[in-house]
N, C-alpha and C. Protein backbone atom coordinates (compact mmCIF):
# COMPACT_ATOMS: atom_id res chain seq x y z
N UNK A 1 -25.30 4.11 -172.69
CA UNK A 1 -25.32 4.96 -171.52
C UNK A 1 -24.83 4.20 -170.28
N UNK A 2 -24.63 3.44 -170.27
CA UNK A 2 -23.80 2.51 -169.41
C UNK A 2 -22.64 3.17 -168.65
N UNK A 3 -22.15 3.89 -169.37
CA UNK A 3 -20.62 4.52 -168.61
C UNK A 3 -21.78 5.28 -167.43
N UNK A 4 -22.56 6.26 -167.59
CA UNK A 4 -23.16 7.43 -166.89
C UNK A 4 -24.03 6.33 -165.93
N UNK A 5 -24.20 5.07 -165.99
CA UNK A 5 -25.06 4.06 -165.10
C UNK A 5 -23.36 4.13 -163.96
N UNK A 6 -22.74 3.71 -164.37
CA UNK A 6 -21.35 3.21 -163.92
C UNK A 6 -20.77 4.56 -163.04
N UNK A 7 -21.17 5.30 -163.77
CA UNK A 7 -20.08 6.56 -163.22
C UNK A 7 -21.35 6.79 -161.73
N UNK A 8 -23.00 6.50 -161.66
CA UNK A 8 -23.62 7.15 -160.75
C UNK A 8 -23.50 6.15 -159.62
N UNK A 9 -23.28 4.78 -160.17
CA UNK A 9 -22.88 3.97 -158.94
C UNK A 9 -21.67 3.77 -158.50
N UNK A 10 -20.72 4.79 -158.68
CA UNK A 10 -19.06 4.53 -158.54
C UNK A 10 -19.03 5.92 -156.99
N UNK A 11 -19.65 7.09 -157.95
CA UNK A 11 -20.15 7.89 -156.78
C UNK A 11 -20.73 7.57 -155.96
N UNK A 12 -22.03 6.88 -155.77
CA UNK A 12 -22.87 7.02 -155.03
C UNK A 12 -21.96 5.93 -153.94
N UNK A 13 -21.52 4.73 -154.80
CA UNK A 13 -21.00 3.71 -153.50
C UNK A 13 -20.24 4.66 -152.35
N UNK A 14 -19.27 5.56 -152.88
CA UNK A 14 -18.38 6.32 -152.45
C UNK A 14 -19.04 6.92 -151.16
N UNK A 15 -20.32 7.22 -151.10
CA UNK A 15 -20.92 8.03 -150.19
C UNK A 15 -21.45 7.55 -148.95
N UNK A 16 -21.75 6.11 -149.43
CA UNK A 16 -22.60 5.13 -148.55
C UNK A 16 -21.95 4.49 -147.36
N UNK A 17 -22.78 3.94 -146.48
CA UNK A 17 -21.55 2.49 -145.67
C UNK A 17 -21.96 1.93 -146.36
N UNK A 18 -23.10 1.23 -146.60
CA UNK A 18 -23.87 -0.23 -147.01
C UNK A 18 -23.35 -0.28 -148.51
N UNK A 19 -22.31 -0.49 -149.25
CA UNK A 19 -22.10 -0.21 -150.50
C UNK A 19 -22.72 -1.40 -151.51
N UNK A 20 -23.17 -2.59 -150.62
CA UNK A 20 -23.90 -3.43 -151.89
C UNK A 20 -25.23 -3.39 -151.92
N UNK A 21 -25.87 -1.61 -150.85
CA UNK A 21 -27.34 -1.96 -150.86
C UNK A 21 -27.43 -0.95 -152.04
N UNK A 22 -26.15 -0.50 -152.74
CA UNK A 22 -27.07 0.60 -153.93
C UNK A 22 -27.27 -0.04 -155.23
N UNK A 23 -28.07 0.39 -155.79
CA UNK A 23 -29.08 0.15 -156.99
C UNK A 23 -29.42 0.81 -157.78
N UNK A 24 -28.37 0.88 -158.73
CA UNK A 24 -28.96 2.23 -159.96
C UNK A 24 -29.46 1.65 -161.27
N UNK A 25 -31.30 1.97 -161.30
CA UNK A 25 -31.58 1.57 -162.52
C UNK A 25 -31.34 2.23 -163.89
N UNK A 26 -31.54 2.02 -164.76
CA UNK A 26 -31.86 2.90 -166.06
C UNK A 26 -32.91 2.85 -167.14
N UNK A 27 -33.41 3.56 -166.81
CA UNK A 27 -34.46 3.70 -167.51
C UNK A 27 -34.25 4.61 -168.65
N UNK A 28 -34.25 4.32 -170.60
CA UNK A 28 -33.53 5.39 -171.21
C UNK A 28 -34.88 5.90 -172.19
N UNK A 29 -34.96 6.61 -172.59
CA UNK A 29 -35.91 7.13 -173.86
C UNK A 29 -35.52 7.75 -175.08
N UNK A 30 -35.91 8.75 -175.90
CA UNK A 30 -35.41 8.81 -176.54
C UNK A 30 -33.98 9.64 -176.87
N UNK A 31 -34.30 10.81 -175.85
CA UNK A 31 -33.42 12.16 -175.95
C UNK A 31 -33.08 12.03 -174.58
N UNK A 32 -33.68 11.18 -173.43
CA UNK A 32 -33.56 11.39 -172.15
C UNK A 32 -33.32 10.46 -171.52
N UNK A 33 -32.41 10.07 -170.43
CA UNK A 33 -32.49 8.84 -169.54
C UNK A 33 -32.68 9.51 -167.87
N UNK A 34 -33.22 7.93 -167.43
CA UNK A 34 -33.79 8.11 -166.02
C UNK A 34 -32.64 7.09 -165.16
N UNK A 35 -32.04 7.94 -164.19
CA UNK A 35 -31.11 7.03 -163.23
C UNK A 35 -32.21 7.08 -161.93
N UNK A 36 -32.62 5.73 -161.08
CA UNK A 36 -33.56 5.56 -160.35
C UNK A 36 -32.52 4.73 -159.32
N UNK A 37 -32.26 5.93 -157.80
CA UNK A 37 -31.34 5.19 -157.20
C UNK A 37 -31.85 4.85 -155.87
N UNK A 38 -31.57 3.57 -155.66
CA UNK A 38 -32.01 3.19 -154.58
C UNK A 38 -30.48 3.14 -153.24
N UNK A 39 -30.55 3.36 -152.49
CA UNK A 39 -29.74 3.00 -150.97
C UNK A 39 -30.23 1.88 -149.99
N UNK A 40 -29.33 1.92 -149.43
CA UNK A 40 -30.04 1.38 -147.74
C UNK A 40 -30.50 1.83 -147.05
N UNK A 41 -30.99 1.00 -146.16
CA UNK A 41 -31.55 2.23 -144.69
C UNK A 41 -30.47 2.52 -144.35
N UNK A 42 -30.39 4.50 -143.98
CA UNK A 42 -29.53 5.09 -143.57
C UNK A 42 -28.32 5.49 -144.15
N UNK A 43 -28.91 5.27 -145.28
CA UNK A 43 -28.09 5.82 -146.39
C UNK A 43 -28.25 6.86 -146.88
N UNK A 44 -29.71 6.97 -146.96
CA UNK A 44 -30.13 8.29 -147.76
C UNK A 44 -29.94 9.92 -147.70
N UNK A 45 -29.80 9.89 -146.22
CA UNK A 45 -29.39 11.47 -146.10
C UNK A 45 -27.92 11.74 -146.31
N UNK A 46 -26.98 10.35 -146.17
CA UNK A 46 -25.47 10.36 -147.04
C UNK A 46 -26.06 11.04 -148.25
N UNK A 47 -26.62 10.33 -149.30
CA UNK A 47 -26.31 10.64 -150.43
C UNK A 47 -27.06 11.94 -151.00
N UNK A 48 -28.64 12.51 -149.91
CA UNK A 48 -28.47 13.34 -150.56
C UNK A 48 -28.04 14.90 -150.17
N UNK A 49 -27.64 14.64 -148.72
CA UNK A 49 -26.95 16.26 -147.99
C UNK A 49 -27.33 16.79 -147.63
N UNK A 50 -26.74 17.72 -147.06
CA UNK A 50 -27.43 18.37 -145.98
C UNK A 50 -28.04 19.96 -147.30
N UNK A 51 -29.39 20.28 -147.22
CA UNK A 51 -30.09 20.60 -148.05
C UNK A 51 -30.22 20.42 -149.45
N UNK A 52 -29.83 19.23 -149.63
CA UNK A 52 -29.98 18.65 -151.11
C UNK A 52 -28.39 18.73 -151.88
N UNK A 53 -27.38 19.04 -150.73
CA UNK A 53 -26.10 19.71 -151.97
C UNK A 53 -25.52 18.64 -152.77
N UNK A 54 -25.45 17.25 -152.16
CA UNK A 54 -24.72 16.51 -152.47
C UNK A 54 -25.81 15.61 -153.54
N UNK A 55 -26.73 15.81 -153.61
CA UNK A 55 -27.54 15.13 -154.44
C UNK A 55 -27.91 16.09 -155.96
N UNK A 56 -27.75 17.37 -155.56
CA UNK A 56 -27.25 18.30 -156.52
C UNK A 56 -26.40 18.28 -157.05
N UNK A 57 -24.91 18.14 -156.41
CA UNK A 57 -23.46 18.09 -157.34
C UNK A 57 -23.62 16.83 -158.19
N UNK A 58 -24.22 15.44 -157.69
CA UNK A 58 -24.02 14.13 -158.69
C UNK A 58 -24.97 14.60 -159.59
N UNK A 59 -26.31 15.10 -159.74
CA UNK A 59 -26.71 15.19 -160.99
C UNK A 59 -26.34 16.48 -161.98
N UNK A 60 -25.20 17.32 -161.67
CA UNK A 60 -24.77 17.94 -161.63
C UNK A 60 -23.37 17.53 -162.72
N UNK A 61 -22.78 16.54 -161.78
CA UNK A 61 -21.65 15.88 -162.97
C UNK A 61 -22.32 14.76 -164.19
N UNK A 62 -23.55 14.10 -163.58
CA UNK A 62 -23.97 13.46 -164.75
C UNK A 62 -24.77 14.43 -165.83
N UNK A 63 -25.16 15.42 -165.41
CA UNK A 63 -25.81 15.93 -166.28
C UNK A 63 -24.78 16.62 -167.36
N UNK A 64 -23.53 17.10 -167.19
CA UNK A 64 -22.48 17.44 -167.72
C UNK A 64 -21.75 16.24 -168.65
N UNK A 65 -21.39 15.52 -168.56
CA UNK A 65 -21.11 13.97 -168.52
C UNK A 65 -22.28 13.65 -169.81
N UNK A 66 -23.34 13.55 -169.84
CA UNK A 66 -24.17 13.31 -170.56
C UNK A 66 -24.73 14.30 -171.97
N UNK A 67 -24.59 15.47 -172.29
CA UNK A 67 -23.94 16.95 -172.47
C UNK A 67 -23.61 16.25 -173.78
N UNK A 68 -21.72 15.70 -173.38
CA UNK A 68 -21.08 15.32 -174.17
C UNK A 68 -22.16 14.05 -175.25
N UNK A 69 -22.71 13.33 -174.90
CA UNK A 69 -23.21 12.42 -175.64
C UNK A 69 -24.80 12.94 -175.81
N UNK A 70 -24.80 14.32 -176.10
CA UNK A 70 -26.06 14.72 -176.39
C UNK A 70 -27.21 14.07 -175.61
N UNK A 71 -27.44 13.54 -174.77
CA UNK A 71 -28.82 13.15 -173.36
C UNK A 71 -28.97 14.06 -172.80
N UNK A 72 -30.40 14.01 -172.16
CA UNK A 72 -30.58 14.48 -170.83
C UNK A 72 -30.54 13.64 -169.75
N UNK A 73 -30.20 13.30 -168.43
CA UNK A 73 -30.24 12.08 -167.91
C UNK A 73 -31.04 13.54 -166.35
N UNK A 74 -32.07 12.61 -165.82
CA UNK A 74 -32.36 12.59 -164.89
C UNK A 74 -32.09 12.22 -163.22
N UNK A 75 -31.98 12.04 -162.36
CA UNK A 75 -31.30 11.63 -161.13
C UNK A 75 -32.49 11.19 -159.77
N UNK A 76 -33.63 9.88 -160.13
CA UNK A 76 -34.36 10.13 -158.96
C UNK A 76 -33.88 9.18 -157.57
N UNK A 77 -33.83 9.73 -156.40
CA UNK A 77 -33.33 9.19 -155.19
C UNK A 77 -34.50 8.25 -155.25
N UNK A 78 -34.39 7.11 -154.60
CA UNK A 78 -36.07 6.59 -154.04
C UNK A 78 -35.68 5.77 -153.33
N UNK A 79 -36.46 5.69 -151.86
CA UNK A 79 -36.54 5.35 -150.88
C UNK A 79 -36.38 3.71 -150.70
């Protein structure tokens, strides 16, 4: 699952200024993985929009993205 680690920090840098404060963990299980993303200060309302849209469309393409390789992958922002 590495590509879908890769693909959420390729986006997310995209969104940010601070691009070496992001941090995407992975956490995987069996049928499901957990992307746990961290920002900078003042990053966060970049990434997740103005009423959630833009934090909707990325889990949105990973969840599609992941589809293909039978997962569910999750998307949590954290502070």
């Amino acid at each position: 699952m590495k590509e879908l680690k890769d693909l959420v920090t390729y986006i997310c840098k995209a969104l940010v200024d601070n691009q070496d404060k992001v941090v995407v963990t992975e956490i995987a299980g069996d049928k499901s993985v957990i992307y746990e993303l961290r920002v900078g200060e003042g990053d966060l309302g970049k990434v997740i929009g103005k009423q959630g849209r833009t934090a909707q469309a990325v889990r949105t393409i990973i969840t599609a993205a992941a589809m293909k390789l039978g997962k569910r992958t999750v998307l949590e922002i954290l502070e």
